[in-house]
Protein backbone atom coordinates (compact mmCIF):
# COMPACT_ATOMS: atom_id res chain seq x y z
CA UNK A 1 0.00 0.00 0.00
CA UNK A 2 2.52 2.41 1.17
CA UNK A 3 4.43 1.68 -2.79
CA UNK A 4 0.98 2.74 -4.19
CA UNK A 5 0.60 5.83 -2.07
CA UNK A 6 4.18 6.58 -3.28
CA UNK A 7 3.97 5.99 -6.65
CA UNK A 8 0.89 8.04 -6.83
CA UNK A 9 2.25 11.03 -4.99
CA UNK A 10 5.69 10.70 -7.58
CA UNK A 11 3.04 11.01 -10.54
CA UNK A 12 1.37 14.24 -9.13
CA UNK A 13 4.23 15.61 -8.41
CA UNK A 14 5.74 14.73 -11.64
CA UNK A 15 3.10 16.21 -13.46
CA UNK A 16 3.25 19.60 -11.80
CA UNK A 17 6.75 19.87 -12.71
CA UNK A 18 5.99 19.23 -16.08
CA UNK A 19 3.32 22.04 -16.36
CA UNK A 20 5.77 24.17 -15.05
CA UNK A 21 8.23 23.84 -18.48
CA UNK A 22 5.11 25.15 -20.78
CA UNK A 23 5.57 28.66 -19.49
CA UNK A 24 9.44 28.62 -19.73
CA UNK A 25 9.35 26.92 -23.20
CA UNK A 26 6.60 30.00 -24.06
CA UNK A 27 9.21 32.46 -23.25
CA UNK A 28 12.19 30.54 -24.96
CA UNK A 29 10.48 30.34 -28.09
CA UNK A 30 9.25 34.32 -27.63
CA UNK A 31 13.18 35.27 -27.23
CA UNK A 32 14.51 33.08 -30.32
CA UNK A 33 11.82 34.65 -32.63
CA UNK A 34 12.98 37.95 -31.33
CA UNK A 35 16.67 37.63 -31.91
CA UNK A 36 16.80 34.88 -35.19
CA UNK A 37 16.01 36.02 -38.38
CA UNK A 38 13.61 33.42 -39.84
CA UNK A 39 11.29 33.87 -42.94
CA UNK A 40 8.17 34.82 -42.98
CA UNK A 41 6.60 31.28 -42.92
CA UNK A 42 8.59 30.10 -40.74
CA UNK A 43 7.52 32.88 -38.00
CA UNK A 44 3.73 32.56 -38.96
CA UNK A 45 3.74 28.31 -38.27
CA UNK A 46 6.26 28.77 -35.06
CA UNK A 47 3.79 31.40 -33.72
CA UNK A 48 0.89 29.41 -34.39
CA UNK A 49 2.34 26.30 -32.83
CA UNK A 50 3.56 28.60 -29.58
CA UNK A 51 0.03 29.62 -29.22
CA UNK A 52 -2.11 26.61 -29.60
CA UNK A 53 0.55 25.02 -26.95
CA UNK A 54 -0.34 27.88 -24.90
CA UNK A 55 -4.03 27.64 -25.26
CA UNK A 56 -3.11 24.01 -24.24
CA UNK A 57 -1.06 24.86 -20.81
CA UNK A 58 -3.93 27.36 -20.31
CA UNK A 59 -6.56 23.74 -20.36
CA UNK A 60 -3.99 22.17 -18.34
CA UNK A 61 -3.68 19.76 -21.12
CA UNK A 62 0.04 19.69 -20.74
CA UNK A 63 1.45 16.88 -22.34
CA UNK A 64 -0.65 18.67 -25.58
CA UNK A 65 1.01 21.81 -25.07
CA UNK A 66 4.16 20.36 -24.64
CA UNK A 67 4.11 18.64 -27.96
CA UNK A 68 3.14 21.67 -29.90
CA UNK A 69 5.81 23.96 -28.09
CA UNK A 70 8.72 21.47 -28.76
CA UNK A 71 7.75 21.17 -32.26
CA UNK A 72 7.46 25.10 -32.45
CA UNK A 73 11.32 25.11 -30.99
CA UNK A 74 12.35 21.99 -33.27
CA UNK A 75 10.97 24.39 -36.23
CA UNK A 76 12.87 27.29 -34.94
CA UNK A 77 16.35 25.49 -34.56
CA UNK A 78 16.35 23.56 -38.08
CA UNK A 79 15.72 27.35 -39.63
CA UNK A 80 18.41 28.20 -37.46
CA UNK A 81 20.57 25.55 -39.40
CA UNK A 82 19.10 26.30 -42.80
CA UNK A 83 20.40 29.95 -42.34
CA UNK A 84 23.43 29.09 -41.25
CA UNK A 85 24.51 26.95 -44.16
CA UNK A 86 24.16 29.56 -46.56
């Protein structure tokens, strides 16, 4: 019983901890579009994928939110790449 209680308490904890990264991912993504020149498409898809993981955190669905705001920063660092080998 006492594993169960444990494991249980791990989990909620866990998944407080993981809300917390939405908002810090939010302002990562915020700061690289502010200081990395991407095109025009790029911006518009990363912006759109920042704020549906946003509208996400804000439902508390977090492991939504976290999906769309690592893809929004996977987007944002292969653009990074694509700039940089030219």
């Amino acid at each position: 019983m006492k594993k169960l209680l444990t494991a249980t308490i791990a989990m909620l904890f866990a998944g407080s901890v993981y809300a917390h990264q939405c908002p810090a991912l939010i302002a990562q993504i915020d700061q690289t579009l502010e200081q990395q020149e991407v095109s025009e498409d790029v911006e518009h898809k990363v912006t759109e994928l920042r704020d549906q993981g946003e509208a996400y955190h804000d439902e508390r669905d977090h492991d939504a939110a976290m999906e769309k705001l690592e893809e929004a920063l996977e987007m944002l660092t292969e653009a990074a790449y694509d700039v940089d080998a030219y």
